[in-house]
C-alpha atoms as a PDB file:
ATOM      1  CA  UNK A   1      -4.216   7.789   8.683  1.00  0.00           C
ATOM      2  CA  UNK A   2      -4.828   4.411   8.051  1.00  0.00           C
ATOM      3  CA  UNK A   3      -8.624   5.163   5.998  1.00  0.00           C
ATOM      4  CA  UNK A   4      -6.461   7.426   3.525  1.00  0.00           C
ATOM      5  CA  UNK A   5      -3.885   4.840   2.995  1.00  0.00           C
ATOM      6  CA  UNK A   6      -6.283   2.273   2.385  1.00  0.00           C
ATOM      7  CA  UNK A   7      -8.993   4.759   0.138  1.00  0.00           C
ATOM      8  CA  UNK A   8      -5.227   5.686  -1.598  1.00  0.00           C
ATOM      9  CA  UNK A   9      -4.685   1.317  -2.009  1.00  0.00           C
ATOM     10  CA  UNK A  10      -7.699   0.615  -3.365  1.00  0.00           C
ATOM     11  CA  UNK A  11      -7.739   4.029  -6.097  1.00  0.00           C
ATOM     12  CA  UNK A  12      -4.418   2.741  -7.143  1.00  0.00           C
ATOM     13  CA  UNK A  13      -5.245  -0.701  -7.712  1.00  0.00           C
ATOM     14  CA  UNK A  14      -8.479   0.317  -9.658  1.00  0.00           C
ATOM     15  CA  UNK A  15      -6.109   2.278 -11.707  1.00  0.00           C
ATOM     16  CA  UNK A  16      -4.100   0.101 -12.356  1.00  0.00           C
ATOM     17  CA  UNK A  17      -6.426  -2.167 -13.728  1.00  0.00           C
ATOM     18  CA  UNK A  18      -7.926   0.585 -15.748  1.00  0.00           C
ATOM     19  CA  UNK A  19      -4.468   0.894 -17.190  1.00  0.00           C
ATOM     20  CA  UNK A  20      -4.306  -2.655 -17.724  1.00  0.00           C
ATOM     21  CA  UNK A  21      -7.361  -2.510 -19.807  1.00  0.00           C
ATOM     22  CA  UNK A  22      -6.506   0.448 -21.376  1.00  0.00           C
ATOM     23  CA  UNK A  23      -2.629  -0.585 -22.976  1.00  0.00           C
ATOM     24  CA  UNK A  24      -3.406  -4.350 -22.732  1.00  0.00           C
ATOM     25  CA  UNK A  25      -0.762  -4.863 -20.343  1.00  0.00           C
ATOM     26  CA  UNK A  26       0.146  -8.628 -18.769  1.00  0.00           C
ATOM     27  CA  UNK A  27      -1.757  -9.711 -16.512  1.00  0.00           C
ATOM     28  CA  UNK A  28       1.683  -9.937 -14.251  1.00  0.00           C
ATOM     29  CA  UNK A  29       2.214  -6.330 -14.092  1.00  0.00           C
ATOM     30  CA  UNK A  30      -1.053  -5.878 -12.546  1.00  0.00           C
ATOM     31  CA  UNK A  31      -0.467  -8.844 -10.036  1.00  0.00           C
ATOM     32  CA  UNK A  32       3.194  -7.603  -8.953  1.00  0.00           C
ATOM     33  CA  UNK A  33       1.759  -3.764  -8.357  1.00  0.00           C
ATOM     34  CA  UNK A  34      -1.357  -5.347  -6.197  1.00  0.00           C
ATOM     35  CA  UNK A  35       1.519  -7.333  -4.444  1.00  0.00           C
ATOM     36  CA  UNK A  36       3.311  -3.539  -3.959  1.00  0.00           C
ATOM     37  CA  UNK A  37       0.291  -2.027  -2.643  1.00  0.00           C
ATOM     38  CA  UNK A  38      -0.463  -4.694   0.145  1.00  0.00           C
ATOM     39  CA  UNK A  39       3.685  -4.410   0.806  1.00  0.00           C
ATOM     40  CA  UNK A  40       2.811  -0.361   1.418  1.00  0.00           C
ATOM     41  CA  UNK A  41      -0.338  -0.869   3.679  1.00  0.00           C
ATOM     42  CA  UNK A  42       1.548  -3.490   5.602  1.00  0.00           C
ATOM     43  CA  UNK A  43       4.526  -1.256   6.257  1.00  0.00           C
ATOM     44  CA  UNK A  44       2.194   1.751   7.004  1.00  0.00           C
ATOM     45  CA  UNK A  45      -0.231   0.058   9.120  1.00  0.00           C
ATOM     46  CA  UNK A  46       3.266  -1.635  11.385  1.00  0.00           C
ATOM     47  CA  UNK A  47       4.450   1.795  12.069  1.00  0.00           C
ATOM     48  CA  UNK A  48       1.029   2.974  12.910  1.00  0.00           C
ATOM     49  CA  UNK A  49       0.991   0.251  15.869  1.00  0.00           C
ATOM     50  CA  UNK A  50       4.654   0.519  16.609  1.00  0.00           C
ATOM     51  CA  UNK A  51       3.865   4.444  16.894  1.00  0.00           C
ATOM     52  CA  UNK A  52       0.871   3.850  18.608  1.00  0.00           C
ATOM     53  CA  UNK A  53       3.021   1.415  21.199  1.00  0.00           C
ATOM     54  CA  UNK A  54       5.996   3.620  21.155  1.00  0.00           C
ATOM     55  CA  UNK A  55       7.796   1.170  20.527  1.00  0.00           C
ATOM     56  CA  UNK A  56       9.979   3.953  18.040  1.00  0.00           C
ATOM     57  CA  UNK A  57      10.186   6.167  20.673  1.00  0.00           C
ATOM     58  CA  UNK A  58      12.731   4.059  22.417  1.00  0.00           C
ATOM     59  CA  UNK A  59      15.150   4.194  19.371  1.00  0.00           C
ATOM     60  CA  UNK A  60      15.382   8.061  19.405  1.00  0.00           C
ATOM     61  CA  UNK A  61      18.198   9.538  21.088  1.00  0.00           C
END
């Protein structure tokens, strides 16, 4: 789970820098989506090790 999500980072942030290219776009639109896609492998890779600790378990009725 946490290979896709990082194969699925690093597509998106080539993208988006083909995009950038492509439509000339700021430079701070590409800087504020890498910023997004290291905010989304955080959060995925924290529930991975809270799942993995079950740690959410605890919270379930």
């Amino acid at each position: 789970m946490l290979s896709t999500a990082l194969i699925a980072a690093v597509v998106a942030v080539l993208l988006l820098l083909v995009l950038g290219r492509i439509l000339r776009v700021g430079c701070r639109l590409v800087v504020w989506a890498f910023y997004f896609v290291i905010l989304v492998i955080a959060a995925v890779v924290l529930y991975s090790l809270l799942q993995q600790m079950e740690v959410l378990e605890q919270f379930r009725p």
